[in-house]
Protein backbone atom coordinates (compact mmCIF):
# COMPACT_ATOMS: atom_id res chain seq x y z
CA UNK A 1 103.50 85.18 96.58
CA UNK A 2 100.84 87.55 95.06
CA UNK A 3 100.45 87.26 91.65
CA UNK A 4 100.65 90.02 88.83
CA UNK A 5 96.63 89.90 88.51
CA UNK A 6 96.35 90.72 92.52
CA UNK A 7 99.04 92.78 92.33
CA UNK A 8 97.60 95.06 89.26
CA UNK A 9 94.12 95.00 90.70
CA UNK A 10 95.73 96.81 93.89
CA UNK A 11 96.98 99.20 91.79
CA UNK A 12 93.65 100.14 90.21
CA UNK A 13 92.30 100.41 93.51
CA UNK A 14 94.26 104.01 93.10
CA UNK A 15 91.39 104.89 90.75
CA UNK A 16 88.47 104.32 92.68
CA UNK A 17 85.77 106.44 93.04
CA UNK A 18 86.47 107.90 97.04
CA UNK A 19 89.69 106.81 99.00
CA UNK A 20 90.20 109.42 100.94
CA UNK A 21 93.82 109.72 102.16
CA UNK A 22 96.77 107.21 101.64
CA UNK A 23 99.86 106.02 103.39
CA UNK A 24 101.88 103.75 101.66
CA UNK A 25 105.37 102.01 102.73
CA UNK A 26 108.32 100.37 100.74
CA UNK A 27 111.36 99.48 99.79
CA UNK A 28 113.87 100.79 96.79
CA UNK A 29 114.26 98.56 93.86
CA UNK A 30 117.69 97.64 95.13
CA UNK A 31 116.58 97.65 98.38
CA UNK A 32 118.72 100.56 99.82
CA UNK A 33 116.22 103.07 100.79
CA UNK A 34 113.08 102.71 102.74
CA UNK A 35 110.11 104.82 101.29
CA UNK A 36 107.27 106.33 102.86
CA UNK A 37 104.13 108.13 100.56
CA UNK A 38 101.59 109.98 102.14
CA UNK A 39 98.68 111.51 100.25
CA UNK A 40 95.59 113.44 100.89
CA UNK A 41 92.68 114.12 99.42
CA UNK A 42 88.94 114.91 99.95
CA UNK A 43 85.97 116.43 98.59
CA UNK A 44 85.07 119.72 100.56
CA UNK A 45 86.97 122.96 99.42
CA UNK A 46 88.83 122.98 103.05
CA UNK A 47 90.32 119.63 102.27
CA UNK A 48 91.15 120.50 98.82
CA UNK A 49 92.91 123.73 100.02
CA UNK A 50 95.77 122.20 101.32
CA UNK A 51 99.56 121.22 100.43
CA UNK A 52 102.07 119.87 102.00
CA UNK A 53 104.62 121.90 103.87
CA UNK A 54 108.74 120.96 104.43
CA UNK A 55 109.61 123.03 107.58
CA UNK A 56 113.02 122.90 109.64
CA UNK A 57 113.24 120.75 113.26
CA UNK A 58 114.54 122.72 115.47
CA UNK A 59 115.72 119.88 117.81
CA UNK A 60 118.14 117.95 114.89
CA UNK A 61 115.47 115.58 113.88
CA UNK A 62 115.72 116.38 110.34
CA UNK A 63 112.81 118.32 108.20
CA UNK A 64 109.48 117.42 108.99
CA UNK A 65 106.54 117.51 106.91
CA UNK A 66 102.96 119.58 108.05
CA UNK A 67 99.87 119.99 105.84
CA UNK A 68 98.98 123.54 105.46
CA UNK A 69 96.25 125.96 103.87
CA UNK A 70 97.30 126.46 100.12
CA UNK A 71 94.90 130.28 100.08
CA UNK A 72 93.93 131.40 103.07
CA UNK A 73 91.20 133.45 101.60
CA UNK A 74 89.79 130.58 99.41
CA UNK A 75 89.88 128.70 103.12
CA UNK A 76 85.92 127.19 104.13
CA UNK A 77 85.34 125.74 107.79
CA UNK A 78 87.92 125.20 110.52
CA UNK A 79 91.28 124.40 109.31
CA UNK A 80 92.49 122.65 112.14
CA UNK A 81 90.72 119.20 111.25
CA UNK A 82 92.39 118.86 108.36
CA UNK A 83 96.33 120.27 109.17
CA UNK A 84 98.60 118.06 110.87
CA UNK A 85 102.32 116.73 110.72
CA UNK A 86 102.24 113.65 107.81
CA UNK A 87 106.06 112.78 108.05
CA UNK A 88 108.12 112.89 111.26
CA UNK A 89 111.56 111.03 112.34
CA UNK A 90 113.23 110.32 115.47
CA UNK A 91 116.09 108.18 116.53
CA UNK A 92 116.29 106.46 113.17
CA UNK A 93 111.86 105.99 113.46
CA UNK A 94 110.45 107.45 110.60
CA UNK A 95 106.73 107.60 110.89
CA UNK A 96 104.21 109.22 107.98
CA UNK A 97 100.55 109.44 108.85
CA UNK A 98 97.13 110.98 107.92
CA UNK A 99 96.57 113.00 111.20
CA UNK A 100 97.85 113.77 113.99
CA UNK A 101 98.80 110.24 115.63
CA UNK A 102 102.38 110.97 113.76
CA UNK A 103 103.73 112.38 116.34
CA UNK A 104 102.49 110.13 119.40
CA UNK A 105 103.61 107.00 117.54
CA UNK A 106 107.01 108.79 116.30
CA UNK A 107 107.77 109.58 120.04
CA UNK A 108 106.26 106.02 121.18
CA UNK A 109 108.76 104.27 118.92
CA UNK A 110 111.78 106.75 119.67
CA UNK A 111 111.62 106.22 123.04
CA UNK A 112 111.44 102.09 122.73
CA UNK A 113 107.59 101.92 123.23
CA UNK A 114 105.76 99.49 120.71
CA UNK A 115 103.91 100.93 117.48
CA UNK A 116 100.32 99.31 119.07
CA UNK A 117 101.32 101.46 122.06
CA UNK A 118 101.53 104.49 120.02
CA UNK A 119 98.77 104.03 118.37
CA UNK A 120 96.35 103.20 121.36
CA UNK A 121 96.92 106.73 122.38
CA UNK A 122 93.99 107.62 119.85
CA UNK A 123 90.62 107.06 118.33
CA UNK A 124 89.06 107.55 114.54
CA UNK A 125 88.49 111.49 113.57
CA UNK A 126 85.40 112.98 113.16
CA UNK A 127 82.05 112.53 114.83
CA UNK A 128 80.21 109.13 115.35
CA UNK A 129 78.43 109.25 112.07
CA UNK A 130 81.19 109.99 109.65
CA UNK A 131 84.87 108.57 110.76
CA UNK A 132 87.65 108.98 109.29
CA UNK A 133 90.01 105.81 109.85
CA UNK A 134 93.70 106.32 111.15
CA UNK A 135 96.15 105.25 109.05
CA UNK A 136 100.19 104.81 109.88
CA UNK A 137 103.06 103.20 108.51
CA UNK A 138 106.49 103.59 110.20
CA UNK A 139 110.05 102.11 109.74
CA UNK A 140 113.69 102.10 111.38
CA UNK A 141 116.25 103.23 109.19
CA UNK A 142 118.55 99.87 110.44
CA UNK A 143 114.95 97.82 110.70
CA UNK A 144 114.44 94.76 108.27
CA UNK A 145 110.53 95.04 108.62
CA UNK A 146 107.72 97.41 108.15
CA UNK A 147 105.12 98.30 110.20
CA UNK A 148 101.21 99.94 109.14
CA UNK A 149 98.25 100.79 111.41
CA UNK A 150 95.01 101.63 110.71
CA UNK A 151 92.23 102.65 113.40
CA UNK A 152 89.12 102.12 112.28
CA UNK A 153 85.48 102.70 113.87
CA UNK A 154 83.44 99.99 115.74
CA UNK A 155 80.30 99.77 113.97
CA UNK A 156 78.59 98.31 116.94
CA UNK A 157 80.07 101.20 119.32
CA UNK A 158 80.89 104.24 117.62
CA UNK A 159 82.58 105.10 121.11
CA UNK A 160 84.86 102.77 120.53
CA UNK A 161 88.04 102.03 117.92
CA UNK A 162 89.52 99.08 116.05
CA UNK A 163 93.04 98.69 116.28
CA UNK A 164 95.03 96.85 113.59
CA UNK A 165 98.66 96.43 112.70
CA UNK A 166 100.87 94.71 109.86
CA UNK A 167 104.27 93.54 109.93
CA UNK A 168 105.41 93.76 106.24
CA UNK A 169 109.35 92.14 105.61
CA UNK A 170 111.15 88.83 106.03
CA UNK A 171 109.71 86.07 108.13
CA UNK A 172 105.98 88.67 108.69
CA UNK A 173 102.76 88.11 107.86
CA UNK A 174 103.31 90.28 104.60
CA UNK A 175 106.26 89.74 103.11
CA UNK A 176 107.75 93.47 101.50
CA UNK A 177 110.58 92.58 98.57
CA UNK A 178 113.07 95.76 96.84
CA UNK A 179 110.90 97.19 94.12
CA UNK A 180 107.57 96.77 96.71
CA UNK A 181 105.13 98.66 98.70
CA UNK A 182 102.01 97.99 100.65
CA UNK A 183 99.54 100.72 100.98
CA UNK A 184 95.86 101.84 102.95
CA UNK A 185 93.40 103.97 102.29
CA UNK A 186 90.84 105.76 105.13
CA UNK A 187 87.63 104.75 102.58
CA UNK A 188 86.74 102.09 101.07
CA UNK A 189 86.61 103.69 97.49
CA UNK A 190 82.75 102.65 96.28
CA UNK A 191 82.21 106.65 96.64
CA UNK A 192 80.98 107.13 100.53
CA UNK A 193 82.95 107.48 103.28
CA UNK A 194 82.66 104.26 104.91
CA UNK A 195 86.40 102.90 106.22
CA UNK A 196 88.37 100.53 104.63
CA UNK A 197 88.66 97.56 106.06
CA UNK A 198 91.01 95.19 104.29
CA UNK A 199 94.55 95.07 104.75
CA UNK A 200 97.36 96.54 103.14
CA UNK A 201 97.63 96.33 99.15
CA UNK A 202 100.89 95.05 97.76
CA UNK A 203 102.22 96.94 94.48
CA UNK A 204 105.07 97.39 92.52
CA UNK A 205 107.45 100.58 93.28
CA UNK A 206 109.31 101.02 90.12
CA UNK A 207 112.05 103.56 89.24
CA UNK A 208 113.52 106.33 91.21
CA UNK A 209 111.35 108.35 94.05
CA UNK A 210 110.35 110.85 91.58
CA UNK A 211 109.07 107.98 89.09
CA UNK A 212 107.32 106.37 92.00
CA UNK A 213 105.81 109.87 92.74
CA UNK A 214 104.40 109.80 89.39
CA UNK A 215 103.04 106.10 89.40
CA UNK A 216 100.84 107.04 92.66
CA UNK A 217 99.91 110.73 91.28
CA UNK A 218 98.78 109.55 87.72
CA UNK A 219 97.09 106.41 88.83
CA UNK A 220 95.45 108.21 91.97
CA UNK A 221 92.18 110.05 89.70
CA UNK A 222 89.65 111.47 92.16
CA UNK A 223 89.81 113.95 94.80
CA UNK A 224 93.63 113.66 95.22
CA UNK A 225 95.15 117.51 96.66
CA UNK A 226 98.44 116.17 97.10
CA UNK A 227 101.59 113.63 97.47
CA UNK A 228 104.75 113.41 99.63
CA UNK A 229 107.45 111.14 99.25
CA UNK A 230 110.09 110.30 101.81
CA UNK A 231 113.67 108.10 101.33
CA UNK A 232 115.61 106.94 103.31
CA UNK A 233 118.93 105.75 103.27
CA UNK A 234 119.25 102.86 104.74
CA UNK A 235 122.99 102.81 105.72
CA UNK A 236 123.43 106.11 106.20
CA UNK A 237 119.96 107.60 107.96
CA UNK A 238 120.08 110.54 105.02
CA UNK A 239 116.62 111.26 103.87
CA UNK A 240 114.91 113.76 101.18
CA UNK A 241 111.08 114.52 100.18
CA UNK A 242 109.59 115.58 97.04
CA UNK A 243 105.69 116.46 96.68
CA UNK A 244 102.99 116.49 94.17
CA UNK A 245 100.06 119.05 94.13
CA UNK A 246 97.27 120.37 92.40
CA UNK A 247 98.16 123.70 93.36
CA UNK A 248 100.86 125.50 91.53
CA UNK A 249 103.96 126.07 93.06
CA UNK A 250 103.57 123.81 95.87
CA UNK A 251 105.14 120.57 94.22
């Protein structure tokens, strides 16, 4: 059992210096509704021009969320490294992500694959010198447990990845209660950009979806652009968003 000082001193990691992006996985304080957060930040103009988007599947898989350019004329660099799909589902597999490994794992799990599977299909952004750690979390709407990833770099072969997963619910390795969430960051949060590599933090997930929206995007201080929020139903597969920004208009 973690105790209220762990528990609290995850939470302040929120207000560290440089975290990057977030993913971040729970349950409903009555335990009826998975949850899934994803959140982005960064420290370059192109990252911080971004939101994310709610856009129609056109197959019946239910809204999907993409990251997109908030003003394309205040846009610096390439876009494309930074705009991906953060929230797909599938066959009851609901996957949120911080690149594009959300749909690979999504389809992985969908079509009875394993989540390591999905995930072994790719590597850590970036180039060699600067990586940017892969970070997952993914339920089943009828599923008991949890499941994060995170792909990290190899400091000893920048060719090569780290691949680690986390079962989070009854009878796993990290047990996930109504009223808690685990979640992973891509940095470290001492200010560089060097990965994180601890394991999932356990906090407390209050209140409604909006109120837990508000507990991530008040405690989250630095370099945050934005916040989406996914629930889902647990009996019967229904599932809404909702979004914080620092752009107006686009939460």
């Amino acid at each position: 059992m973690v105790s209220k000082e762990i528990l609290e001193e995850n939470f302040e990691f929120l207000s560290a210096p440089y975290i990057g992006r977030i993913v971040a996985v729970g349950l409903s304080e009555d335990g009826n509704a998975w949850r899934l957060f994803t959140g982005m930040g960064g420290r370059s103009a192109g990252s911080n021009n971004r939101y994310y988007r709610q856009l129609p599947d056109l197959n019946g898989h239910g809204d999907y969320i993409k990251t997109e350019v908030h003003d394309p004329a205040l846009q610096k660099g390439d876009p494309s490294t930074t705009l991906y799909v953060a929230h797909r589902s599938r066959r009851g597999w609901h996957v949120a992500s911080n690149g594009e490994q959300t749909e690979g794992i999504c389809i992985a799990l969908a079509l009875g694959r394993s989540f390591e599977e999905g995930q072994r299909l790719y590597r850590n952004e970036g180039p060699n010198a600067d990586y940017t750690a892969r970070i997952t979390a993914a339920v089943h709407v009828n599923g008991s447990s949890a499941i994060m990833g995170k792909i990290v770099r190899n400091p000893q072969c920048f060719d090569e990845s780290i691949y680690y997963s986390y079962y989070l619910g009854p009878g796993c390795e990290l047990s996930l209660n109504p009223g808690e969430a685990y979640f992973t960051a891509t940095y470290d949060g001492k200010g560089g950009t060097d990965p994180d590599y601890l394991p999932p933090r356990k906090i407390l997930l209050r209140g409604s979806l909006e109120e837990s929206m508000d507990m991530l995007w008040n405690k989250w201080k630095h370099n945050k652009a934005g916040l989406a929020g996914k629930e889902i139903d647990r009996m019967t597969g229904e599932f809404r968003y909702a979004f914080r920004s620092i752009h107006p208009g686009r939460a």
